[in-house]
N, C-alpha and C. Protein backbone atom coordinates (compact mmCIF):
# COMPACT_ATOMS: atom_id res chain seq x y z
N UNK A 1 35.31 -17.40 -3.34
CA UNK A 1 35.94 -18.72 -3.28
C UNK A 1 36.92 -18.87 -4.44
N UNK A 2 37.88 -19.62 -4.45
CA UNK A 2 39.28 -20.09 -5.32
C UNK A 2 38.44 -20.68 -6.35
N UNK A 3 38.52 -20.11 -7.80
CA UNK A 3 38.18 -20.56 -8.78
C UNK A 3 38.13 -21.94 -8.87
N UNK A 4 39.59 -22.05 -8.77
CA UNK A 4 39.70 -23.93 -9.06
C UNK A 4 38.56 -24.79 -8.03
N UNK A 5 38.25 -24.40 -6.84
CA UNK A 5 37.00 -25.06 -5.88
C UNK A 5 35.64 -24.67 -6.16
N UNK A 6 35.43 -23.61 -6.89
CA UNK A 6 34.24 -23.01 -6.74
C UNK A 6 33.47 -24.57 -8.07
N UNK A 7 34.05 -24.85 -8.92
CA UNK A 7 33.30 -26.15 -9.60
C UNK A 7 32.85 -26.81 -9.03
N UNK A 8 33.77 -27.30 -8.06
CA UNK A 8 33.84 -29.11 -7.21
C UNK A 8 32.63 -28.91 -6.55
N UNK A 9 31.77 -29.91 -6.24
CA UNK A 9 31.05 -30.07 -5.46
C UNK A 9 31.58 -30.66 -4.36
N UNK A 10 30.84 -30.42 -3.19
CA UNK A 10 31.36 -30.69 -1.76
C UNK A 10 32.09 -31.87 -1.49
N UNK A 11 31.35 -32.85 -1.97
CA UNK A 11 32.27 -34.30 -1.60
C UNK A 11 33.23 -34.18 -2.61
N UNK A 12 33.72 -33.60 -3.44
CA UNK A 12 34.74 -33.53 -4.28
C UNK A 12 35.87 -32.41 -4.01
N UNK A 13 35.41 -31.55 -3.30
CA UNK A 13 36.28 -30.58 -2.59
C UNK A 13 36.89 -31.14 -1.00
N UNK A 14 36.02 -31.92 -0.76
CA UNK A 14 36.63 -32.65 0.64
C UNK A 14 37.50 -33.93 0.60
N UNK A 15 37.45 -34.27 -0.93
CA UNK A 15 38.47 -35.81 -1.12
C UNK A 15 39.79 -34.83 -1.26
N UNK A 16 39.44 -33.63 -2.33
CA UNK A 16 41.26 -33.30 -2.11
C UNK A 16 41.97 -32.52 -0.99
N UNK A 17 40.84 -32.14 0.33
CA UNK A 17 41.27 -32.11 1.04
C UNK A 17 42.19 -33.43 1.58
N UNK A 18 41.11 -34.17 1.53
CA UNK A 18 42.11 -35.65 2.42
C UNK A 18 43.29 -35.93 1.35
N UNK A 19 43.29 -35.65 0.59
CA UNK A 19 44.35 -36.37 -0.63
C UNK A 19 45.74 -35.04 -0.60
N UNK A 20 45.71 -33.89 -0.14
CA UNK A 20 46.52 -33.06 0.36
C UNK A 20 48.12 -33.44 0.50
N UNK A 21 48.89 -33.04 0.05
CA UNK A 21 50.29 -32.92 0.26
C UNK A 21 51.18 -32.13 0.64
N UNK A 22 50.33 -30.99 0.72
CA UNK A 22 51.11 -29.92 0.34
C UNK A 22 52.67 -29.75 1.26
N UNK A 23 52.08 -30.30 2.31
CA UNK A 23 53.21 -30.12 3.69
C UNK A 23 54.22 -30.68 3.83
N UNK A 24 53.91 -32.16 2.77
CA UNK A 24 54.55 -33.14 3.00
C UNK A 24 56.06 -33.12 3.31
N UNK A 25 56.94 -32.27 2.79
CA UNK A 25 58.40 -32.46 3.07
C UNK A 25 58.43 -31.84 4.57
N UNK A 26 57.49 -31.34 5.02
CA UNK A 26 58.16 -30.67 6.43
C UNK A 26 57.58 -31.45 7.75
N UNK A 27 56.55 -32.44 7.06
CA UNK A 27 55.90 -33.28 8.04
C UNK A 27 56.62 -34.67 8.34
N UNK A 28 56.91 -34.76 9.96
CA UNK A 28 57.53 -35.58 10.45
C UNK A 28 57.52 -37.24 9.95
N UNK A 29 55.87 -37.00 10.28
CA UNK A 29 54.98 -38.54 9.88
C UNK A 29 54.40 -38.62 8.83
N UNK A 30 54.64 -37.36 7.38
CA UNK A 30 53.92 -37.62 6.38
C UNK A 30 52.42 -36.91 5.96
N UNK A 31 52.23 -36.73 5.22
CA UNK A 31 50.75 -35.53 5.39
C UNK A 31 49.51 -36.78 5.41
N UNK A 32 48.67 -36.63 6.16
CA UNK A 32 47.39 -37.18 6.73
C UNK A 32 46.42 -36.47 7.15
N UNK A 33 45.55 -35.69 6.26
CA UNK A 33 44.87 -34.87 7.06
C UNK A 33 43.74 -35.41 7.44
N UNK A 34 43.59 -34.71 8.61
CA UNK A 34 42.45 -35.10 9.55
C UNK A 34 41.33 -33.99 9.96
N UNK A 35 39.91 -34.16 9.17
CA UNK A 35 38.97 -33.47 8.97
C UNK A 35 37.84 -34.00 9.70
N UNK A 36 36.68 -33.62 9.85
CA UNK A 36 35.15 -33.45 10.13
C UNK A 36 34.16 -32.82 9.29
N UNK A 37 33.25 -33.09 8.48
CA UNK A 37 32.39 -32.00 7.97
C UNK A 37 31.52 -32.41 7.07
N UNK A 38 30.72 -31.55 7.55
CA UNK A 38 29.08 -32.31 6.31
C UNK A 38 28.72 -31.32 5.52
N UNK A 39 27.63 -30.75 4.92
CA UNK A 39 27.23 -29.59 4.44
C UNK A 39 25.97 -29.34 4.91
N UNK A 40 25.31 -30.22 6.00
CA UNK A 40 24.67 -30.13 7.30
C UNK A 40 24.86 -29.84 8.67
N UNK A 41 26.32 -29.48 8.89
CA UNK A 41 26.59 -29.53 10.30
C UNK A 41 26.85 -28.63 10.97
N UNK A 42 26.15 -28.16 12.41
CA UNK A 42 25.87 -26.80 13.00
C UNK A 42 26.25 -26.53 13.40
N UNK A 43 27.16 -27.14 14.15
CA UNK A 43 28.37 -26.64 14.66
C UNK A 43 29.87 -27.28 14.51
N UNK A 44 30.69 -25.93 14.48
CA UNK A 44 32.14 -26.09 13.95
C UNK A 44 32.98 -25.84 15.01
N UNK A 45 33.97 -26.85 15.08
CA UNK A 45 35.04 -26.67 16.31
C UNK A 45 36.42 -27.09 15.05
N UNK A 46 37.08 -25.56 15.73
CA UNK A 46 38.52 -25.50 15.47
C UNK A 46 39.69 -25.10 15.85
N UNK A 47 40.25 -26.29 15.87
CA UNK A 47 41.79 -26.69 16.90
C UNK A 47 42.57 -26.67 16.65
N UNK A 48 44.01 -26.57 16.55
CA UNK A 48 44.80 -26.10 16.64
C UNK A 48 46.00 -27.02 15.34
N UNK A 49 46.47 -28.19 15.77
CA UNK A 49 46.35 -29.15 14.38
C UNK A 49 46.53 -30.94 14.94
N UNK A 50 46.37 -31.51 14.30
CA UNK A 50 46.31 -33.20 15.04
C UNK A 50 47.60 -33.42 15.96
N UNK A 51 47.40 -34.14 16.74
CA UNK A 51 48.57 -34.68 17.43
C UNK A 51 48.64 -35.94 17.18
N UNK A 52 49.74 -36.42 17.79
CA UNK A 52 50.52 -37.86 16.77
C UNK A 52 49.30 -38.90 17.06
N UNK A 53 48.59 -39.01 17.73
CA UNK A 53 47.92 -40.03 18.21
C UNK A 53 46.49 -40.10 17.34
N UNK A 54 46.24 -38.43 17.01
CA UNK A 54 45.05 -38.44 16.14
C UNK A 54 45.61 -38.93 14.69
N UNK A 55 46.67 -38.59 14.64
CA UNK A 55 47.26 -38.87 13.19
C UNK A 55 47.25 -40.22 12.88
N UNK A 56 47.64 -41.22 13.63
CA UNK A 56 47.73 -42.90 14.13
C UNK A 56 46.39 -43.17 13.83
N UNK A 57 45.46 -42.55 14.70
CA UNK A 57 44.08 -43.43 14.17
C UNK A 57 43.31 -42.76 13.44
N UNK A 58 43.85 -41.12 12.93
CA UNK A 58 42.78 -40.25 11.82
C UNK A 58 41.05 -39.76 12.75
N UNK A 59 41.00 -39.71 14.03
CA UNK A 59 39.84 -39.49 14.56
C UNK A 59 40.33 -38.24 14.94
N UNK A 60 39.83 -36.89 14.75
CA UNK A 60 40.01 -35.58 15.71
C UNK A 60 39.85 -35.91 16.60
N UNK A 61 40.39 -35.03 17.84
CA UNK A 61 40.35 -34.93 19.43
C UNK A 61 40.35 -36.15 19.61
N UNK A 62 41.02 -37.45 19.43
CA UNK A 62 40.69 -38.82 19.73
C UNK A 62 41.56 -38.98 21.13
N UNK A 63 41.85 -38.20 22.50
CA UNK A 63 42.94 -37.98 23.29
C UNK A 63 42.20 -37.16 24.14
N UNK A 64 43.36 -37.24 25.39
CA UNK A 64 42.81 -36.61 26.34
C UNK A 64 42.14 -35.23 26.10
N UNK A 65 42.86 -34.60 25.34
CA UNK A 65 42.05 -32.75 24.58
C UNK A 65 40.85 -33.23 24.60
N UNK A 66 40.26 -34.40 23.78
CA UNK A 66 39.06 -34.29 23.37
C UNK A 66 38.00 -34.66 24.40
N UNK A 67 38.75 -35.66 25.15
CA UNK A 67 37.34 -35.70 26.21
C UNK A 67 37.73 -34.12 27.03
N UNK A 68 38.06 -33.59 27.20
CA UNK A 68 37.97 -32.46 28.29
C UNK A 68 36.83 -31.83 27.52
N UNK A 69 37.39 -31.79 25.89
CA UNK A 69 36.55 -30.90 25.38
C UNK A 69 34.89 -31.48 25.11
N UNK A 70 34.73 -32.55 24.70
CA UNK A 70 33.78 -33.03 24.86
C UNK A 70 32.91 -32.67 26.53
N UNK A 71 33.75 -32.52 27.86
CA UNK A 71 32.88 -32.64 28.74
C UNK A 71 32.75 -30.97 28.76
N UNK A 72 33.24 -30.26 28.30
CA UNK A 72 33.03 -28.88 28.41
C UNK A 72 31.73 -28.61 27.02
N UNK A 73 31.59 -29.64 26.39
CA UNK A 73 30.31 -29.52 25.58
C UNK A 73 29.40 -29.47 26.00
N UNK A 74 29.44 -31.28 26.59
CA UNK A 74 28.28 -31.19 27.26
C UNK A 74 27.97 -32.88 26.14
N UNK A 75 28.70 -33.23 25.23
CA UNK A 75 27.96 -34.04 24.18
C UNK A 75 29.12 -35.40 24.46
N UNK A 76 28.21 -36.70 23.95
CA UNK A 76 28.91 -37.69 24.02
C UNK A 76 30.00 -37.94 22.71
N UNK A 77 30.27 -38.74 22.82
CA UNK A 77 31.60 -38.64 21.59
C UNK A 77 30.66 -39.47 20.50
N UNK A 78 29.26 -40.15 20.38
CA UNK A 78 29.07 -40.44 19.29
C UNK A 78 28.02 -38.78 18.78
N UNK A 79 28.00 -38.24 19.60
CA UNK A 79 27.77 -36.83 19.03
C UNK A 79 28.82 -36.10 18.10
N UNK A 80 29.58 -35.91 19.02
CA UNK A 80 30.49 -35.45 18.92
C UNK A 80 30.96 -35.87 17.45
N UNK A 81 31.54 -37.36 17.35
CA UNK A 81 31.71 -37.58 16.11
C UNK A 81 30.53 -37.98 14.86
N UNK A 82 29.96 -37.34 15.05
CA UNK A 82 28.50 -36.95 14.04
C UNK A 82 28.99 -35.99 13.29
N UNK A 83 29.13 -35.98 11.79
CA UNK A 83 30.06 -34.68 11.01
C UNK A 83 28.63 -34.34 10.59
N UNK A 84 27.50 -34.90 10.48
CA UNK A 84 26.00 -34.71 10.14
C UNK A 84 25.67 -33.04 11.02
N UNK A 85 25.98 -33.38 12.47
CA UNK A 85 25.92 -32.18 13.23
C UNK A 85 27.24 -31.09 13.62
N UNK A 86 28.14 -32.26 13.44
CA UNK A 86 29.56 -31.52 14.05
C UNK A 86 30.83 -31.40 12.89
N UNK A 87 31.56 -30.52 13.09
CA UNK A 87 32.46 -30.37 11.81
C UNK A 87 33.51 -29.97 12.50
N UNK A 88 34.63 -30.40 12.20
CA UNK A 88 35.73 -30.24 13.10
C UNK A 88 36.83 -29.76 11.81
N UNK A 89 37.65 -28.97 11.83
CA UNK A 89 38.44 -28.02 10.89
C UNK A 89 39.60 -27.26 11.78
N UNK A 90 40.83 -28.29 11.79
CA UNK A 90 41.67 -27.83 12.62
C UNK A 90 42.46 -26.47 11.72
N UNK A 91 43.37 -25.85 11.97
CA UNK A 91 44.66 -24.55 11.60
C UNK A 91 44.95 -25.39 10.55
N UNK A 92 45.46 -26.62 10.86
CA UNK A 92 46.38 -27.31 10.10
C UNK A 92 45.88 -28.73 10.37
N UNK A 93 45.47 -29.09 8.82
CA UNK A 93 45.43 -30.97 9.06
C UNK A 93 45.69 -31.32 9.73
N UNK A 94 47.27 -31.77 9.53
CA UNK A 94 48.25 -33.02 9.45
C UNK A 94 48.75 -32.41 11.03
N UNK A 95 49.46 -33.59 11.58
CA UNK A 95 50.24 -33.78 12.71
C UNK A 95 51.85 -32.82 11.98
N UNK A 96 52.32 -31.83 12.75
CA UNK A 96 52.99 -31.16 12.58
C UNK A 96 54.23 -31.26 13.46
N UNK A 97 54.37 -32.53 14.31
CA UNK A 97 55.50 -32.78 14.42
C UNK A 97 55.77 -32.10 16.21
N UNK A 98 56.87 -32.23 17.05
CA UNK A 98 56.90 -32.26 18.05
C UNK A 98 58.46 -31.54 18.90
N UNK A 99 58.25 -30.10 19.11
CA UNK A 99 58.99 -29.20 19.81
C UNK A 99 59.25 -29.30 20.73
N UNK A 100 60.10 -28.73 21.97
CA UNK A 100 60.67 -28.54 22.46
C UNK A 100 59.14 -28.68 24.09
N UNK A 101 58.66 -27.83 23.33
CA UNK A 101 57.36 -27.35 24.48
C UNK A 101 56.23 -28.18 24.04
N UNK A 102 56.23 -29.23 23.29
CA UNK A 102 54.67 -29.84 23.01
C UNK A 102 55.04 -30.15 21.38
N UNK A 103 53.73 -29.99 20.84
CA UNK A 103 53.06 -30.35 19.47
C UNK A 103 53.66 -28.79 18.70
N UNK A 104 54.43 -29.46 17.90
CA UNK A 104 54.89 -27.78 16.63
C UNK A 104 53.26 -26.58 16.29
N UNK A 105 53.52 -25.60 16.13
CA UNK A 105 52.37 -25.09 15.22
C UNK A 105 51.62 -25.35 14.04
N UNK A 106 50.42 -25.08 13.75
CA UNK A 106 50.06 -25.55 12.33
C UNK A 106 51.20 -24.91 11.12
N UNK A 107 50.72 -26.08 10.20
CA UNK A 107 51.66 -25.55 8.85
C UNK A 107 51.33 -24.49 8.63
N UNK A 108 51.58 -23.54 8.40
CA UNK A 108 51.24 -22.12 8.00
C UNK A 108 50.80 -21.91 6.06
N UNK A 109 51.00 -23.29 5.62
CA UNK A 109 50.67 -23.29 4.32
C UNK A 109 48.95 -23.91 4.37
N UNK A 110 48.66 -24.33 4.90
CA UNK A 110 47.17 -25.09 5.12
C UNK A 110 46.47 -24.40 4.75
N UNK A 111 46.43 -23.05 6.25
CA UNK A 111 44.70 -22.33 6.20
C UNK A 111 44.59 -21.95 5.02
N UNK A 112 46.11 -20.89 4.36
CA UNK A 112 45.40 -20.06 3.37
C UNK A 112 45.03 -21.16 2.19
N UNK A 113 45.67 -22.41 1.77
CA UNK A 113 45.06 -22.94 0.64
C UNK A 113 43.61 -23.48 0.89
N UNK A 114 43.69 -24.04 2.31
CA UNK A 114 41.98 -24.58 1.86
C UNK A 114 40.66 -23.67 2.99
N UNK A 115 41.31 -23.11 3.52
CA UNK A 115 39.96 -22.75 4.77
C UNK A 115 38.76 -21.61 4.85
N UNK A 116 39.22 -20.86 3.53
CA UNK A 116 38.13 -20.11 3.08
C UNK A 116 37.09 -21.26 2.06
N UNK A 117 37.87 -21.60 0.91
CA UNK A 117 37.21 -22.70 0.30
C UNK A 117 35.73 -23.59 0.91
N UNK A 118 36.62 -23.92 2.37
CA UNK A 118 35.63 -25.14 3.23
C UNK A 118 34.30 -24.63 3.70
N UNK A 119 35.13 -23.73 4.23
CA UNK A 119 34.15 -22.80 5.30
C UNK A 119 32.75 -22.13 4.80
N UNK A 120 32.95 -21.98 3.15
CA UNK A 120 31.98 -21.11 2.16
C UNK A 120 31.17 -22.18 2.22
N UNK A 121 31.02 -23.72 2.54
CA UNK A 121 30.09 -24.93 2.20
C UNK A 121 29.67 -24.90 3.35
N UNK A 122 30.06 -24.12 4.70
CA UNK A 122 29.61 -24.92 5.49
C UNK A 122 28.17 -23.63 5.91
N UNK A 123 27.26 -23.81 5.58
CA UNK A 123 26.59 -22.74 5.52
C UNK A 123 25.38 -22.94 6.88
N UNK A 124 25.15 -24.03 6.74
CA UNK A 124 24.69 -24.41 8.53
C UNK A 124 24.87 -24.04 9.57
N UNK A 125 25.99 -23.66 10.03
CA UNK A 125 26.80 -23.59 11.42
C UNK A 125 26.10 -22.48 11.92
N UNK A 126 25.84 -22.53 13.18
CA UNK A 126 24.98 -21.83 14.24
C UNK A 126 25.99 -21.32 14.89
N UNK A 127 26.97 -22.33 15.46
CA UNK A 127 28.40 -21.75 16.67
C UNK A 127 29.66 -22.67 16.16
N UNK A 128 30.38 -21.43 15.97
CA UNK A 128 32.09 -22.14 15.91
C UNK A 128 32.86 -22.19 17.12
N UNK A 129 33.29 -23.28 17.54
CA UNK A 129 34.42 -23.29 18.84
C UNK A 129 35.68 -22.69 18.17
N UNK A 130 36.38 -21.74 18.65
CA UNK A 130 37.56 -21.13 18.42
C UNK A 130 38.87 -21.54 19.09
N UNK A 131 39.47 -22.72 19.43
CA UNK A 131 40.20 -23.35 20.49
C UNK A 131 42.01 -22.51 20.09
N UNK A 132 42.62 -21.98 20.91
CA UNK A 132 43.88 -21.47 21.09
C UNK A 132 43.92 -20.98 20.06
N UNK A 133 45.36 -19.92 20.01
CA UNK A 133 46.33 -18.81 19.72
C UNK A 133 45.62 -18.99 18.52
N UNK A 134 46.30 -19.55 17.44
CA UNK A 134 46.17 -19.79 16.33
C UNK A 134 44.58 -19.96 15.53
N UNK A 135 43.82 -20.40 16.21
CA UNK A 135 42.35 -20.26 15.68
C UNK A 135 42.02 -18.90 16.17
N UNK A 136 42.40 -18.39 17.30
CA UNK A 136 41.93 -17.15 17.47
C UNK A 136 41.80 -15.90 16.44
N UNK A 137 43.62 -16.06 16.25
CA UNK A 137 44.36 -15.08 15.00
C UNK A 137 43.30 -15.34 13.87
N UNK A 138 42.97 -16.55 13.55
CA UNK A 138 42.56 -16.58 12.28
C UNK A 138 40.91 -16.19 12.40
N UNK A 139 39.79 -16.73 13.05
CA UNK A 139 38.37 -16.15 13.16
C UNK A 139 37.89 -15.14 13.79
N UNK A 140 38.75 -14.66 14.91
CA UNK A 140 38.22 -13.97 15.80
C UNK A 140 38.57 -12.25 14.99
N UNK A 141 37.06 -11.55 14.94
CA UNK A 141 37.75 -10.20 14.72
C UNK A 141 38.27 -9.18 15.60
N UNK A 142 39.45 -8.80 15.15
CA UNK A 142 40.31 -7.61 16.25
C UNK A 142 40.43 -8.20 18.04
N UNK A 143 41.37 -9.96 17.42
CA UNK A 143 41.49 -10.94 18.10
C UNK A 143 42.67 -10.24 18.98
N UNK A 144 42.80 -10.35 20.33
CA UNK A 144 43.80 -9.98 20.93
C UNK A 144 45.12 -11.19 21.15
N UNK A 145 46.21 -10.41 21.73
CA UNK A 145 47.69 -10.88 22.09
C UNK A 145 47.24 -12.17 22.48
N UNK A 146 46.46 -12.27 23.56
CA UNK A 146 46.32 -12.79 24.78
C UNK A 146 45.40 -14.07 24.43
N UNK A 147 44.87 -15.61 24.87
CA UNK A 147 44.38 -16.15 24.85
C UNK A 147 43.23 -15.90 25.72
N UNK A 148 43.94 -15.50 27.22
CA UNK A 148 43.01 -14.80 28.24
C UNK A 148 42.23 -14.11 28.10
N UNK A 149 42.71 -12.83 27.44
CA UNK A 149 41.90 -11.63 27.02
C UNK A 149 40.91 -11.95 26.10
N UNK A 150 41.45 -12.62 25.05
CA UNK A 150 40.31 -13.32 24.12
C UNK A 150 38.92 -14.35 24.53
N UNK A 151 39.54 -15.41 25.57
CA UNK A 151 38.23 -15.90 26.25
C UNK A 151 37.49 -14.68 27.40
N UNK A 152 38.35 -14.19 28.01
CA UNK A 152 37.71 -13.08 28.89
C UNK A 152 36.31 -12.03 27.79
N UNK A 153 37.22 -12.01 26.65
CA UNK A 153 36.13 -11.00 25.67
C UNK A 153 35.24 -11.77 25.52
N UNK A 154 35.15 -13.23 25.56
CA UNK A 154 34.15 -13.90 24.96
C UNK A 154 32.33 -12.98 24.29
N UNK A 155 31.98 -12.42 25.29
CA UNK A 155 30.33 -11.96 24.72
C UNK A 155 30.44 -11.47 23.29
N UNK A 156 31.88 -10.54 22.76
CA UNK A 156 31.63 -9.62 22.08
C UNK A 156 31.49 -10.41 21.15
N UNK A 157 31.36 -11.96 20.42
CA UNK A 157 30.93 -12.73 19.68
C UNK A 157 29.97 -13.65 19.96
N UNK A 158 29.77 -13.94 20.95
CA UNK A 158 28.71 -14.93 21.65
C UNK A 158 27.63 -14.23 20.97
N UNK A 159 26.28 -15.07 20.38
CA UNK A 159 26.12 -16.58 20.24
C UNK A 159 27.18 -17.46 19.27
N UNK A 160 27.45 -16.74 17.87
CA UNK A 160 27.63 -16.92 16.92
C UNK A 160 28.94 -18.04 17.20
N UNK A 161 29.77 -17.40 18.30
CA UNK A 161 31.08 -18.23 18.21
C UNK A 161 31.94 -18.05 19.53
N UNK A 162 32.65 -18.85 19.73
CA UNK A 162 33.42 -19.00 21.44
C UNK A 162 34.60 -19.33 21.09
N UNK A 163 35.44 -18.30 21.64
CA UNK A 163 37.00 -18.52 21.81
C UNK A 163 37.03 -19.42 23.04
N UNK A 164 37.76 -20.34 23.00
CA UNK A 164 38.30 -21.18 23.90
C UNK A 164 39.77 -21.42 24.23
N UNK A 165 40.47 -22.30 25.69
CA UNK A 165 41.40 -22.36 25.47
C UNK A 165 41.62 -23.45 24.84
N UNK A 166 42.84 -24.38 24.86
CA UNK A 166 43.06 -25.40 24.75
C UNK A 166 42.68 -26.56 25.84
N UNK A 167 42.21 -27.56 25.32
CA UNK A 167 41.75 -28.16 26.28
C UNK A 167 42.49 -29.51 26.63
N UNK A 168 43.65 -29.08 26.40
CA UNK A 168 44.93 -29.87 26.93
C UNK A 168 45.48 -30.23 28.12
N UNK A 169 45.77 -31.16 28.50
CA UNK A 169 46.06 -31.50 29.63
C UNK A 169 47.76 -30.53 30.32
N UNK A 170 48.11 -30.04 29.48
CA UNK A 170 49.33 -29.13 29.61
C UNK A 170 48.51 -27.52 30.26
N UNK A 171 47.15 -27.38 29.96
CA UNK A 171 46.73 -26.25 30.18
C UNK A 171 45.92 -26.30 31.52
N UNK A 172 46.43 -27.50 32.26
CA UNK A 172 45.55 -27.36 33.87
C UNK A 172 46.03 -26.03 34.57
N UNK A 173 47.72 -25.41 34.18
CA UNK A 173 47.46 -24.61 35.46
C UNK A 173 46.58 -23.69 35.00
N UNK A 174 46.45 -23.24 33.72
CA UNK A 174 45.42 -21.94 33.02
C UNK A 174 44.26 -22.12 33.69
N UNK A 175 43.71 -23.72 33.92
CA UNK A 175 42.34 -23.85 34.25
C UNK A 175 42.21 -23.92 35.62
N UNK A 176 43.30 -23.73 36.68
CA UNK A 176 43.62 -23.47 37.91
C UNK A 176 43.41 -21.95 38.18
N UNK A 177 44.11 -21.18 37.48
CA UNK A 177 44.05 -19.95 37.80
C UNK A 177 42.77 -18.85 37.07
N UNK A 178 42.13 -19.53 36.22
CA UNK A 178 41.25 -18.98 35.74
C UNK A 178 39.48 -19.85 35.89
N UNK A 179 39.40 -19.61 36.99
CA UNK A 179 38.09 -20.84 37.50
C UNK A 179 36.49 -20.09 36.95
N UNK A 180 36.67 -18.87 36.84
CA UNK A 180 35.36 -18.24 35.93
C UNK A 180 35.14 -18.94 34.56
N UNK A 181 36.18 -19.41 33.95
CA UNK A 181 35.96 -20.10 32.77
C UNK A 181 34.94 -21.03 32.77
N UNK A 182 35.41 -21.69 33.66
CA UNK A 182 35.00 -23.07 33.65
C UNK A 182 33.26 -22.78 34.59
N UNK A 183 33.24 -21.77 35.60
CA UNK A 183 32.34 -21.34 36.41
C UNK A 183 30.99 -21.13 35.27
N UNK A 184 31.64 -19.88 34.53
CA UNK A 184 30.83 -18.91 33.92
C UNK A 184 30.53 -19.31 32.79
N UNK A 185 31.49 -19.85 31.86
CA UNK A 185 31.35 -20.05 29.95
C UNK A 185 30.69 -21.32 29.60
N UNK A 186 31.57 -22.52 30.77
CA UNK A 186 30.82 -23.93 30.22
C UNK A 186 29.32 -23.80 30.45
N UNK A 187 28.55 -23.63 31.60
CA UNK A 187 27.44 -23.86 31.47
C UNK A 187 26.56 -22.91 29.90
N UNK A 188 26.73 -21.99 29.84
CA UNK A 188 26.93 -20.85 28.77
C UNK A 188 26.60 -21.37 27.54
N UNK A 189 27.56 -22.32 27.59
CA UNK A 189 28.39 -23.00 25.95
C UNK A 189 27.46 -24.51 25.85
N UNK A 190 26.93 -24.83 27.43
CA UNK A 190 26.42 -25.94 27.08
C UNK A 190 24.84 -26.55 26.64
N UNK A 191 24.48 -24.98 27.36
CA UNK A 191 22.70 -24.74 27.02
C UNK A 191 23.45 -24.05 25.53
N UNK A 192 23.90 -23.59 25.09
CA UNK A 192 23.23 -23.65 23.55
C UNK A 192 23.85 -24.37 22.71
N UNK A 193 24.68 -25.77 23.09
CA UNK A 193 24.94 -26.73 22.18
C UNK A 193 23.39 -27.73 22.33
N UNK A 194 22.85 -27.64 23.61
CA UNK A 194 21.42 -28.10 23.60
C UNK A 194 20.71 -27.84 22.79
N UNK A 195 20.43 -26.34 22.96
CA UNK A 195 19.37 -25.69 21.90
C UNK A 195 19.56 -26.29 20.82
N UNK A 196 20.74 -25.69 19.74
CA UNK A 196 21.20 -26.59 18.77
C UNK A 196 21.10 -27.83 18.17
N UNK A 197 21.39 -28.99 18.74
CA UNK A 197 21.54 -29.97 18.64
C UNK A 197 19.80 -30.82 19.32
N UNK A 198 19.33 -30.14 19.80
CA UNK A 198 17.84 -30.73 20.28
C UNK A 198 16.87 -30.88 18.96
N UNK A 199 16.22 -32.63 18.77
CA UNK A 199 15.43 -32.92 17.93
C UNK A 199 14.44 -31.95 17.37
């Protein structure tokens, strides 16, 4: 862990997360980061980076992404937003602004300053959700090109962790043409957020 974090204790390493700037000149709407996380919580889902709407009210997945993803859990959203059980740790904080094809990529300055740091606290976690390109690259080992190929590999990490796609409403035709996903992984993914999460 980064010297300068290895002091802080947790709630003191997670205020300067929220207090973060780093992005600020390249961010449309200003840096706001938007986190999840306890030093209890078992499972970790990580997405890709806020969109303008999460940025507006500061709730992850607070948008259509999130209920898809929520119903591919299996958990209600006051689960869901339980950082006690759930920890949410996008690529990139902050809302990164809006391309041609959608939502820009994460800042590419984010992961490396804080996401080893976080991740060393979070010592709980049973299963990480791995959601698109960019979370892939970064957790998945000897992560492929492909998003496909990467959920297709899914076992070779299962239990520990699940590549996913995006669960964006831009990604229906993916979830058109690829119906084993949804056939084969959700039920999969949803008995052991049970296990997990059961009293």
């Amino acid at each position: 862990m980064n010297e300068t974090f290895a002091s802080l204790s947790f709630d003191e390493l997670v205020a300067r997360v929220r207090r973060c700037t780093l992005c600020a000149e390249h961010l449309p709407l200003g840096p706001r980061p938007v986190v999840q996380l306890s030093e209890t919580s078992r499972i970790l889902v990580v997405g890709q980076a806020p969109g303008r709407r999460v940025h507006e009210t500061g709730l992850p997945f607070n948008d259509p992404s999130g209920d898809r993803l929520r119903s591919w859990m299996g958990v209600t959203r006051d689960t869901f937003y339980d950082e006690s059980e759930l920890a949410i740790l996008p690529m990139g904080f902050c809302y990164p602004g809006t391309g041609k094809s959608g939502d820009l990529p994460p800042r590419p300055e984010c992961a490396p300053a804080w996401r080893e740091a976080l991740l060393a606290r979070l010592t709980n976690i049973e299963l990480t959700l791995v959601i698109g390109q960019y979370a892939h690259a970064w957790h998945l080992p000897g992560a492929r090109r492909s998003v496909t190929d990467n959920v297709r590999n899914w076992r070779s990490v299962w239990p520990v962790m699940l590549p996913l796609p995006h669960p964006s409403p831009r990604n229906n035709l993916w979830l058109r043409k690829n119906p084993w996903f949804e056939q084969q992984i959700i039920p999969t993914l949803q008995r052991r957020i049970g296990c997990i999460l059961r009293p």
